[in-house]
PDB file of N, CA and C in Angstrom:
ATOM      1  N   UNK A   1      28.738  28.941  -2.579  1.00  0.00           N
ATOM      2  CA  UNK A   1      27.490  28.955  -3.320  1.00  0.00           C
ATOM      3  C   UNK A   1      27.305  27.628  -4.062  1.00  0.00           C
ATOM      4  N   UNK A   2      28.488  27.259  -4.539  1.00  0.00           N
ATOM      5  CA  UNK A   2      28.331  25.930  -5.030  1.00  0.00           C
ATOM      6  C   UNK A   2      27.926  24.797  -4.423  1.00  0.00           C
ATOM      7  N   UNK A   3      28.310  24.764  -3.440  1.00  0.00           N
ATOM      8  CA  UNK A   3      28.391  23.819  -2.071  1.00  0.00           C
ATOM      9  C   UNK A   3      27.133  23.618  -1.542  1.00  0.00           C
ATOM     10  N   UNK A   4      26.681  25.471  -1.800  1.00  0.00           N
ATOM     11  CA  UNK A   4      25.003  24.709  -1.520  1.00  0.00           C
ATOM     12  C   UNK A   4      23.930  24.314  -2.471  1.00  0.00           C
ATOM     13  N   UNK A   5      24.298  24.677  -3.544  1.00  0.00           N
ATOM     14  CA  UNK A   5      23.350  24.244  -4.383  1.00  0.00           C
ATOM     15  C   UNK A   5      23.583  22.657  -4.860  1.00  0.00           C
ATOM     16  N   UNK A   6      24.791  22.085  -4.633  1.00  0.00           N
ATOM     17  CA  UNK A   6      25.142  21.005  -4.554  1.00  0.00           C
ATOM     18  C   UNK A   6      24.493  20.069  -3.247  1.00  0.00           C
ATOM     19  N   UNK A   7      24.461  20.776  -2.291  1.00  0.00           N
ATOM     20  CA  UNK A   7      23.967  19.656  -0.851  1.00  0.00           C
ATOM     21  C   UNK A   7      22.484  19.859  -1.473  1.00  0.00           C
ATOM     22  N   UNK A   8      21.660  21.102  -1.975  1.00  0.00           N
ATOM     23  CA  UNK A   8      20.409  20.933  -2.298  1.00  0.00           C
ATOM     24  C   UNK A   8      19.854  19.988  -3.281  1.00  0.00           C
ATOM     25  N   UNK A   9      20.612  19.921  -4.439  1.00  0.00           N
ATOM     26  CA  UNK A   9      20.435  18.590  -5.296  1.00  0.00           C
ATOM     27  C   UNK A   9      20.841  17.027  -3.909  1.00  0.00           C
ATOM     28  N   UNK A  10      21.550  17.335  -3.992  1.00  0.00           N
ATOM     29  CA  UNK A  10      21.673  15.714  -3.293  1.00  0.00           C
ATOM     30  C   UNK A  10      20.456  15.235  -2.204  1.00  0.00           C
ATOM     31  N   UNK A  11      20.109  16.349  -1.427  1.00  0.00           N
ATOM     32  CA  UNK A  11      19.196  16.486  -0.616  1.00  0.00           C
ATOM     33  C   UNK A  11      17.847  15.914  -1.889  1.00  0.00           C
ATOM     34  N   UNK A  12      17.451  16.557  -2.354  1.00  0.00           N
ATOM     35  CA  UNK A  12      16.572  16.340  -3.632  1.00  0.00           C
ATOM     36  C   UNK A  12      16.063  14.631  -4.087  1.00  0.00           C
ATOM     37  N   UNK A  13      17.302  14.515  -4.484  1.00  0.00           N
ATOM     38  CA  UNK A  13      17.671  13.273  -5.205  1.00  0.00           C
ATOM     39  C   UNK A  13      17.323  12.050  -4.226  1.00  0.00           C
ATOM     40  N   UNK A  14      17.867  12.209  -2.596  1.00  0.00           N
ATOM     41  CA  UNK A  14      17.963  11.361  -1.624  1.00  0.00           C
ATOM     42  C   UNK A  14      16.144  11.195  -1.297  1.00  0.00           C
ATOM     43  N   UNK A  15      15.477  12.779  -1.219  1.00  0.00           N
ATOM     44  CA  UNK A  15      13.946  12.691  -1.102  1.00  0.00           C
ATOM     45  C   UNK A  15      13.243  11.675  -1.969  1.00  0.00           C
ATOM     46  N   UNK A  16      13.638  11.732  -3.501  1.00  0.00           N
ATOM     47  CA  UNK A  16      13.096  11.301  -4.118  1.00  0.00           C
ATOM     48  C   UNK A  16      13.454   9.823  -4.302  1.00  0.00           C
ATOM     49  N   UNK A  17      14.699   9.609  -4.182  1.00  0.00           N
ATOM     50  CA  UNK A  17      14.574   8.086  -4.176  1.00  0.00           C
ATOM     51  C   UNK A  17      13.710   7.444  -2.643  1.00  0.00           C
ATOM     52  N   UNK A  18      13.656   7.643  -1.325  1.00  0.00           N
ATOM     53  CA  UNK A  18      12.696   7.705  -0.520  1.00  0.00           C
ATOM     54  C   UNK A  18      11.694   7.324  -0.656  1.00  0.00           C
ATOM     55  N   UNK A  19      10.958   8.097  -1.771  1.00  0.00           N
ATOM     56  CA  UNK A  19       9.508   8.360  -1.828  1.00  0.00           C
ATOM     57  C   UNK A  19       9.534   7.122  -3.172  1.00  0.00           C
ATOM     58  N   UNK A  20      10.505   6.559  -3.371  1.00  0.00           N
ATOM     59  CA  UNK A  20      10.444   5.441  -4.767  1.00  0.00           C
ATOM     60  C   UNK A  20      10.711   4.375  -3.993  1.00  0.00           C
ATOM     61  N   UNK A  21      11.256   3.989  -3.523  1.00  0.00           N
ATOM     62  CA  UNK A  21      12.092   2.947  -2.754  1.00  0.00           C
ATOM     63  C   UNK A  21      11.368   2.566  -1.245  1.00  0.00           C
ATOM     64  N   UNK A  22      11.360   3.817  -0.074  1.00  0.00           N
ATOM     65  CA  UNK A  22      10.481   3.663   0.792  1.00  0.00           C
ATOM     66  C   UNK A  22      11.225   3.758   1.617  1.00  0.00           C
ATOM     67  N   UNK A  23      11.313   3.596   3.249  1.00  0.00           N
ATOM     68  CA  UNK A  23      12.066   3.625   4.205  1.00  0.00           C
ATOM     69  C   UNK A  23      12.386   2.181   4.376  1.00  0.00           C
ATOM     70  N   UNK A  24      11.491   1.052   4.260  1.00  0.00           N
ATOM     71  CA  UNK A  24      12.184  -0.229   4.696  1.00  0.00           C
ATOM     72  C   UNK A  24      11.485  -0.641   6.471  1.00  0.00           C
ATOM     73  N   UNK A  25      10.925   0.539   6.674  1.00  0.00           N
ATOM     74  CA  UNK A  25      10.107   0.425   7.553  1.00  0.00           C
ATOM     75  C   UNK A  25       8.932  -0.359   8.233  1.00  0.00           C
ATOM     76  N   UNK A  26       9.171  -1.603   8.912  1.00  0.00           N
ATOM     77  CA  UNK A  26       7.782  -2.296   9.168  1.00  0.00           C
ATOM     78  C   UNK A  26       6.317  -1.930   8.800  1.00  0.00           C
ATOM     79  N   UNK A  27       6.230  -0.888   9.621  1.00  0.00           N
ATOM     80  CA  UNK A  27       4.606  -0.282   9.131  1.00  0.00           C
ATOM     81  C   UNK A  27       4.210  -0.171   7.773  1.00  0.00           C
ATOM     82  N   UNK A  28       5.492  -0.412   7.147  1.00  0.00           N
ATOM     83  CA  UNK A  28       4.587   0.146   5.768  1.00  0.00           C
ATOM     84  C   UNK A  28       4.407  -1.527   5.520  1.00  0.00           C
ATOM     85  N   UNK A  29       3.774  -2.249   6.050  1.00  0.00           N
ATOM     86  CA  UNK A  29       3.172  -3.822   5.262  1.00  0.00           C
ATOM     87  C   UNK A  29       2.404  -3.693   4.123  1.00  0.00           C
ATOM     88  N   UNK A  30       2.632  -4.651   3.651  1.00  0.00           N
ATOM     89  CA  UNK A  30       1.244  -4.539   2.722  1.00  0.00           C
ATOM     90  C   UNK A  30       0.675  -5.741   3.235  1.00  0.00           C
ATOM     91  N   UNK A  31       0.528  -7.248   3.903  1.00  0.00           N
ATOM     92  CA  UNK A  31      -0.010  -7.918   3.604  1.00  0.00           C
ATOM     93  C   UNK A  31       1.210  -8.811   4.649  1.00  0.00           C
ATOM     94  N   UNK A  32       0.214  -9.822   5.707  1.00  0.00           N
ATOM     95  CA  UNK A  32       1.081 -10.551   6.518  1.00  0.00           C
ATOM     96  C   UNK A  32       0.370 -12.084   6.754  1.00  0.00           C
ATOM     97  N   UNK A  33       1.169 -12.980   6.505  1.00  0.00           N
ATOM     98  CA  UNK A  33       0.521 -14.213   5.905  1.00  0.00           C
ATOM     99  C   UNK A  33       1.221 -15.041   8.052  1.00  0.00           C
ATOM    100  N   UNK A  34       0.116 -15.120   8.562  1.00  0.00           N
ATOM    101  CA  UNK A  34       0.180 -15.735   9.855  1.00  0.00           C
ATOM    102  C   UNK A  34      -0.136 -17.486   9.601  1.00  0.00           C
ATOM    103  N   UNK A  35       0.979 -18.052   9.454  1.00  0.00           N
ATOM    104  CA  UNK A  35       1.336 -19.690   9.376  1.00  0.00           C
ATOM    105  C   UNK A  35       0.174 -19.739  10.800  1.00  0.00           C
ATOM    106  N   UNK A  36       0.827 -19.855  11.890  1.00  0.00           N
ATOM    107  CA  UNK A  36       0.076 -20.556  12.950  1.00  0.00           C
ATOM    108  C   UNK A  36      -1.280 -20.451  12.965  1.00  0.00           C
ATOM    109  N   UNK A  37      -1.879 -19.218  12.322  1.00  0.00           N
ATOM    110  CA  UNK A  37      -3.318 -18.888  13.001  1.00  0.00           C
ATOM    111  C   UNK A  37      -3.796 -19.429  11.039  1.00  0.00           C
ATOM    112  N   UNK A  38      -3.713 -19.666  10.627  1.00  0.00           N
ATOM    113  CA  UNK A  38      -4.044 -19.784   8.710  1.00  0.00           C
ATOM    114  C   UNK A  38      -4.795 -18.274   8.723  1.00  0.00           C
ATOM    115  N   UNK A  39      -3.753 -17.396   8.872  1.00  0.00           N
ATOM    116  CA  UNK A  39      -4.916 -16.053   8.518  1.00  0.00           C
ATOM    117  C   UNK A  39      -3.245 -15.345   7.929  1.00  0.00           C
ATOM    118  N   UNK A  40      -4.287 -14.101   6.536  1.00  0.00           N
ATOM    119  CA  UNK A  40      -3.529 -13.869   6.053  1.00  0.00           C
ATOM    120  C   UNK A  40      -4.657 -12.271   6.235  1.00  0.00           C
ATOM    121  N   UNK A  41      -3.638 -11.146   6.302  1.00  0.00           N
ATOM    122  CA  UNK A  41      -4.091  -9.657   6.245  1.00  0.00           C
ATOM    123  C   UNK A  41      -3.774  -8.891   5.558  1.00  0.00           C
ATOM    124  N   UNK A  42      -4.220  -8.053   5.001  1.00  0.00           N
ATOM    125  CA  UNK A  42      -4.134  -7.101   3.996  1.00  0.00           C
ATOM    126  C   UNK A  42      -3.928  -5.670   4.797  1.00  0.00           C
ATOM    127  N   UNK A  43      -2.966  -5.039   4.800  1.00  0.00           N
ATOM    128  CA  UNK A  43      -3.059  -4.304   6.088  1.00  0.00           C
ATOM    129  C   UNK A  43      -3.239  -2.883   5.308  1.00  0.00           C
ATOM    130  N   UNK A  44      -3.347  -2.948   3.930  1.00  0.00           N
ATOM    131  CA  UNK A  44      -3.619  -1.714   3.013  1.00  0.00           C
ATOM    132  C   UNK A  44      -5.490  -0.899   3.349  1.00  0.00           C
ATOM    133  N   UNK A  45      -5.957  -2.290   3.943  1.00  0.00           N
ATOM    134  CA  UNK A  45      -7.462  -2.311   3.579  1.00  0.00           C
ATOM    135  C   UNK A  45      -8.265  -2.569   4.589  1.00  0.00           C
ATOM    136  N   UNK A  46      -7.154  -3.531   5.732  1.00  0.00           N
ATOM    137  CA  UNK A  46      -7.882  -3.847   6.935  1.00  0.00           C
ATOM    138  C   UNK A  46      -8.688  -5.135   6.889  1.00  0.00           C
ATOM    139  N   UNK A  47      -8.539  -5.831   5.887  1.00  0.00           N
ATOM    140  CA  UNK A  47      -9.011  -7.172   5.516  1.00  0.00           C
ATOM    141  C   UNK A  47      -8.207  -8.319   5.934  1.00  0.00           C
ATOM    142  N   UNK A  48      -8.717  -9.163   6.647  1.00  0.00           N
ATOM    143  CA  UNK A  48      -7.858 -10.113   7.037  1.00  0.00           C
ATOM    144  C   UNK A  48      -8.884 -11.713   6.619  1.00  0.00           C
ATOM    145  N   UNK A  49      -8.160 -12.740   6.399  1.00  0.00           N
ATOM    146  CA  UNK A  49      -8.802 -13.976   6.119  1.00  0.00           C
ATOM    147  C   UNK A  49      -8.390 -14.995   6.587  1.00  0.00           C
ATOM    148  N   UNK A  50      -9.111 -15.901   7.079  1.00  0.00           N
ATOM    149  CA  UNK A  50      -8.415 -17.276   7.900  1.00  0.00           C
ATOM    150  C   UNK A  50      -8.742 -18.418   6.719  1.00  0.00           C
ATOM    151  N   UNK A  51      -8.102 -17.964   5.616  1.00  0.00           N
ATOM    152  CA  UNK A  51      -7.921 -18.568   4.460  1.00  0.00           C
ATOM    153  C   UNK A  51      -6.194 -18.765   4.110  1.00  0.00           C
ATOM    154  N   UNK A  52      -5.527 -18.929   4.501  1.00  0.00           N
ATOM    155  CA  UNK A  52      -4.169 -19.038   4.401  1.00  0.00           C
ATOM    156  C   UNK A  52      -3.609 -20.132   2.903  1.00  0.00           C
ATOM    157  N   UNK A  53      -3.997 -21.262   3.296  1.00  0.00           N
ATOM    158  CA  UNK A  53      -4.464 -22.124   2.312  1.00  0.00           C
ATOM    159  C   UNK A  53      -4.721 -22.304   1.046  1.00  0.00           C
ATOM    160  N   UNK A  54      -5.989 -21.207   0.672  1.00  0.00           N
ATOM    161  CA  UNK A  54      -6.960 -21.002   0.083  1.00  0.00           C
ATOM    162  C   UNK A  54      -5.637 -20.257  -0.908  1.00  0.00           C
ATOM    163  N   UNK A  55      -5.558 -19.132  -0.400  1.00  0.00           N
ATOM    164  CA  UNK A  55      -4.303 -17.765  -0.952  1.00  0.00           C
ATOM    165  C   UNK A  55      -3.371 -18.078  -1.315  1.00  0.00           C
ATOM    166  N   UNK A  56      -2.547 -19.293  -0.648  1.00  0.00           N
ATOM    167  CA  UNK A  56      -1.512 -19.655  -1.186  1.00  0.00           C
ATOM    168  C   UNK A  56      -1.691 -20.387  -2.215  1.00  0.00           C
ATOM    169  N   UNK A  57      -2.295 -21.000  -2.374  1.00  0.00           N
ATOM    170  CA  UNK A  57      -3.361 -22.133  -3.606  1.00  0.00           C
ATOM    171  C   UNK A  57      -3.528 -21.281  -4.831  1.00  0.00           C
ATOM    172  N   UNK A  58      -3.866 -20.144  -4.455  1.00  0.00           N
ATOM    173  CA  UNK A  58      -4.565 -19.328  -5.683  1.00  0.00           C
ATOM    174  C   UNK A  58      -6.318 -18.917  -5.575  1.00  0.00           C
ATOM    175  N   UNK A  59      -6.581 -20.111  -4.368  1.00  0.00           N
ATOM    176  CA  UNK A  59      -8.177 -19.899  -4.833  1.00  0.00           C
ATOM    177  C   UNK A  59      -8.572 -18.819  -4.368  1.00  0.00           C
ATOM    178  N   UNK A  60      -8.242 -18.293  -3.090  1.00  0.00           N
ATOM    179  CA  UNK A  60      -8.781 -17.072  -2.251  1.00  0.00           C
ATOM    180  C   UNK A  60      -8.529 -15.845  -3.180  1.00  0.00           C
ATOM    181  N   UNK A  61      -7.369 -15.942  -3.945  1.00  0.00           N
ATOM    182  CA  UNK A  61      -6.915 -14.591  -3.949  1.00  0.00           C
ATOM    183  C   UNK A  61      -7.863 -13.520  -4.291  1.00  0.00           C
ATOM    184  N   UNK A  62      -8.873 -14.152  -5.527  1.00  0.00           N
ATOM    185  CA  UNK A  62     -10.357 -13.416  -5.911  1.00  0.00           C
ATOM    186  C   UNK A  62     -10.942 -12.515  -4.450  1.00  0.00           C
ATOM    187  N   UNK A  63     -10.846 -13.033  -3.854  1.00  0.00           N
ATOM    188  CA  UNK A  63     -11.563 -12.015  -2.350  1.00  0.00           C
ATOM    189  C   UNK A  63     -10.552 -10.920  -2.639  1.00  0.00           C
ATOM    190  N   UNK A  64      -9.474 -11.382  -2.179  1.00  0.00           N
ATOM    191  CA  UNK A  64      -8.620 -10.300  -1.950  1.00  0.00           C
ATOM    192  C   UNK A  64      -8.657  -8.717  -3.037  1.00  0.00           C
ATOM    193  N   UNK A  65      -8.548  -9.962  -4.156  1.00  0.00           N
ATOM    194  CA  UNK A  65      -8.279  -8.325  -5.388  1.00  0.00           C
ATOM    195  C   UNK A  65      -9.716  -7.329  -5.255  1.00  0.00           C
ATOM    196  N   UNK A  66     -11.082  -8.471  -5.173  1.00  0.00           N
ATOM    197  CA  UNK A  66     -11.933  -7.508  -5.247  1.00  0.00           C
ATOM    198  C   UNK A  66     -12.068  -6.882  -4.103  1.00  0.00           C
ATOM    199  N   UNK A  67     -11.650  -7.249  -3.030  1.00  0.00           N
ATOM    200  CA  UNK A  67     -11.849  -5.996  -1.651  1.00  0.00           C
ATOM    201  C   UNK A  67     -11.154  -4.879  -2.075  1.00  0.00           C
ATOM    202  N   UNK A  68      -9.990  -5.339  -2.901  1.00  0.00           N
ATOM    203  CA  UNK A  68      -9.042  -3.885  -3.338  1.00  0.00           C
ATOM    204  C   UNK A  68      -9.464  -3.236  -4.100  1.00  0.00           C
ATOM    205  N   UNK A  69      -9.858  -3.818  -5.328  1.00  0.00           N
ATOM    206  CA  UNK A  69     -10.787  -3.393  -6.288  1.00  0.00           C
ATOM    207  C   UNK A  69     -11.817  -1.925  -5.713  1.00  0.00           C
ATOM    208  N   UNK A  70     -12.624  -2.682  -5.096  1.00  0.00           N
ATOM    209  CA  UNK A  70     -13.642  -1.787  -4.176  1.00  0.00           C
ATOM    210  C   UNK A  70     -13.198  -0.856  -3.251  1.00  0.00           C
ATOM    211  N   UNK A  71     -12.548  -0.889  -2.552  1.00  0.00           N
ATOM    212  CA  UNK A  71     -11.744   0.192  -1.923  1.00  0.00           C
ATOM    213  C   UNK A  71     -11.624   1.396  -2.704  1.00  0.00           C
ATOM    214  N   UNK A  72     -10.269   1.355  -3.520  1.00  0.00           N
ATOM    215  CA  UNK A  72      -9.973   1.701  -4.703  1.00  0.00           C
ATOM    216  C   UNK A  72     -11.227   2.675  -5.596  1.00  0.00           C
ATOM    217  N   UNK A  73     -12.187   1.901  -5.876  1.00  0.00           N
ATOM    218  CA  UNK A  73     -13.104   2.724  -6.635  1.00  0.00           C
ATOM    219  C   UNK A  73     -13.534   3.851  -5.544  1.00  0.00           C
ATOM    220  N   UNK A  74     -14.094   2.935  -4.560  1.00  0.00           N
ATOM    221  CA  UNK A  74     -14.571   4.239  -3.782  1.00  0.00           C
ATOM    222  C   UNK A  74     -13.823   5.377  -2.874  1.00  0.00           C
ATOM    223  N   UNK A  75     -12.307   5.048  -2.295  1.00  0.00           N
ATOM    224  CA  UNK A  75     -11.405   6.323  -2.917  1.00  0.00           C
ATOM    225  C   UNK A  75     -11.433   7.056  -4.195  1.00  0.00           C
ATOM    226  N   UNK A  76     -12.115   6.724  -5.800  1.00  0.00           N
ATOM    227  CA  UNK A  76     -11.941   7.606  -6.170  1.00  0.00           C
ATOM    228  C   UNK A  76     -13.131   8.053  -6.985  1.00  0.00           C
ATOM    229  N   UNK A  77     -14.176   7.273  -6.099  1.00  0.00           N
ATOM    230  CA  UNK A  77     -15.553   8.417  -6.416  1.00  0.00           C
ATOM    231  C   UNK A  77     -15.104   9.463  -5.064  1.00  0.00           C
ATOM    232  N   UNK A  78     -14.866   9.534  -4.216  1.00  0.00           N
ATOM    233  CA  UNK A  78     -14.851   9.993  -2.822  1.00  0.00           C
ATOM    234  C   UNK A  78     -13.991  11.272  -3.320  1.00  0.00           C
ATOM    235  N   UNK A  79     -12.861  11.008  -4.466  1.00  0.00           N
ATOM    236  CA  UNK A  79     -11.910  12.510  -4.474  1.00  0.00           C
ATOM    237  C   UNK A  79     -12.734  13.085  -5.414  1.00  0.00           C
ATOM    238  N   UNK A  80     -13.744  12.182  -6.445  1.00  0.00           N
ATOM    239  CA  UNK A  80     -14.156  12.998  -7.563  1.00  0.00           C
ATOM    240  C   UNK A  80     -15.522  14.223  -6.945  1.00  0.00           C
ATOM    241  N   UNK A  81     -16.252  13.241  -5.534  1.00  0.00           N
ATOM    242  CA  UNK A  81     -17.201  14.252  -4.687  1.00  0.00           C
ATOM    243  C   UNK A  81     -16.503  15.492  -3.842  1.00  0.00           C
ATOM    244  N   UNK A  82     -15.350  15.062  -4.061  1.00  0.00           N
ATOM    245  CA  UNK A  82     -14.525  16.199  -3.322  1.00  0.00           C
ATOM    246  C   UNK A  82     -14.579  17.222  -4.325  1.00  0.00           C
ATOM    247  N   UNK A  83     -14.337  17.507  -4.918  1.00  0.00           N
ATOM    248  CA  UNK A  83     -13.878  18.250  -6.592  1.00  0.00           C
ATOM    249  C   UNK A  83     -15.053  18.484  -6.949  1.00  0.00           C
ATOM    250  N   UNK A  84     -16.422  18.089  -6.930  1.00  0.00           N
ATOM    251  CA  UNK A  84     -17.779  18.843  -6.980  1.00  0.00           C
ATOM    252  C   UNK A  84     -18.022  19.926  -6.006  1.00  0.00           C
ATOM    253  N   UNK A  85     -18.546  20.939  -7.187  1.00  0.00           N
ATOM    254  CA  UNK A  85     -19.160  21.829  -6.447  1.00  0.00           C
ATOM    255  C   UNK A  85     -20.252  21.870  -5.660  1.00  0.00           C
ATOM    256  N   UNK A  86     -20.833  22.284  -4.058  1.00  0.00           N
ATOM    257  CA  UNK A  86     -22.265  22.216  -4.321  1.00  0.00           C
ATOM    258  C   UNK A  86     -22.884  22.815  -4.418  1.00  0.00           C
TER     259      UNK A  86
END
């Protein structure tokens, strides 16, 4: 009995660091900066820019945050229309 309530915590513990930490997994990118082509992608958002340059500089980055920005809001008018009644 001990044994299992012991593998169930560990089991637990292992989920949750997972879900903190992540798998380490390619797919999960956030963002892939292509030297040869000067394009840099945001793969959270689907935004990509042949500003490479620009981003590394600092100047682009303004695009970037506000595409996220905007996203972002409208994920969460989108859960708040969910949660209305009609």
């Amino acid at each position: 009995l001990y044994e299992l309530e012991r593998e169930r915590q560990q089991s637990a513990r292992a989920a949750d660091r997972r879900d903190q930490v992540g798998t380490g997994d390619r797919s999960q990118r956030i963002r892939t900066y292509n030297f040869p082509q000067g394009r840099v992608t945001d793969h959270r958002i689907g935004l990509t820019l042949h500003k490479l340059n620009e981003v590394l500089q600092g100047d682009a980055l303004d695009e970037i945050i506000d595409a996220l920005v905007t996203e972002q809001q409208a994920s969460q008018l989108a859960a708040i229309e969910d949660n209305v009644p009609a």
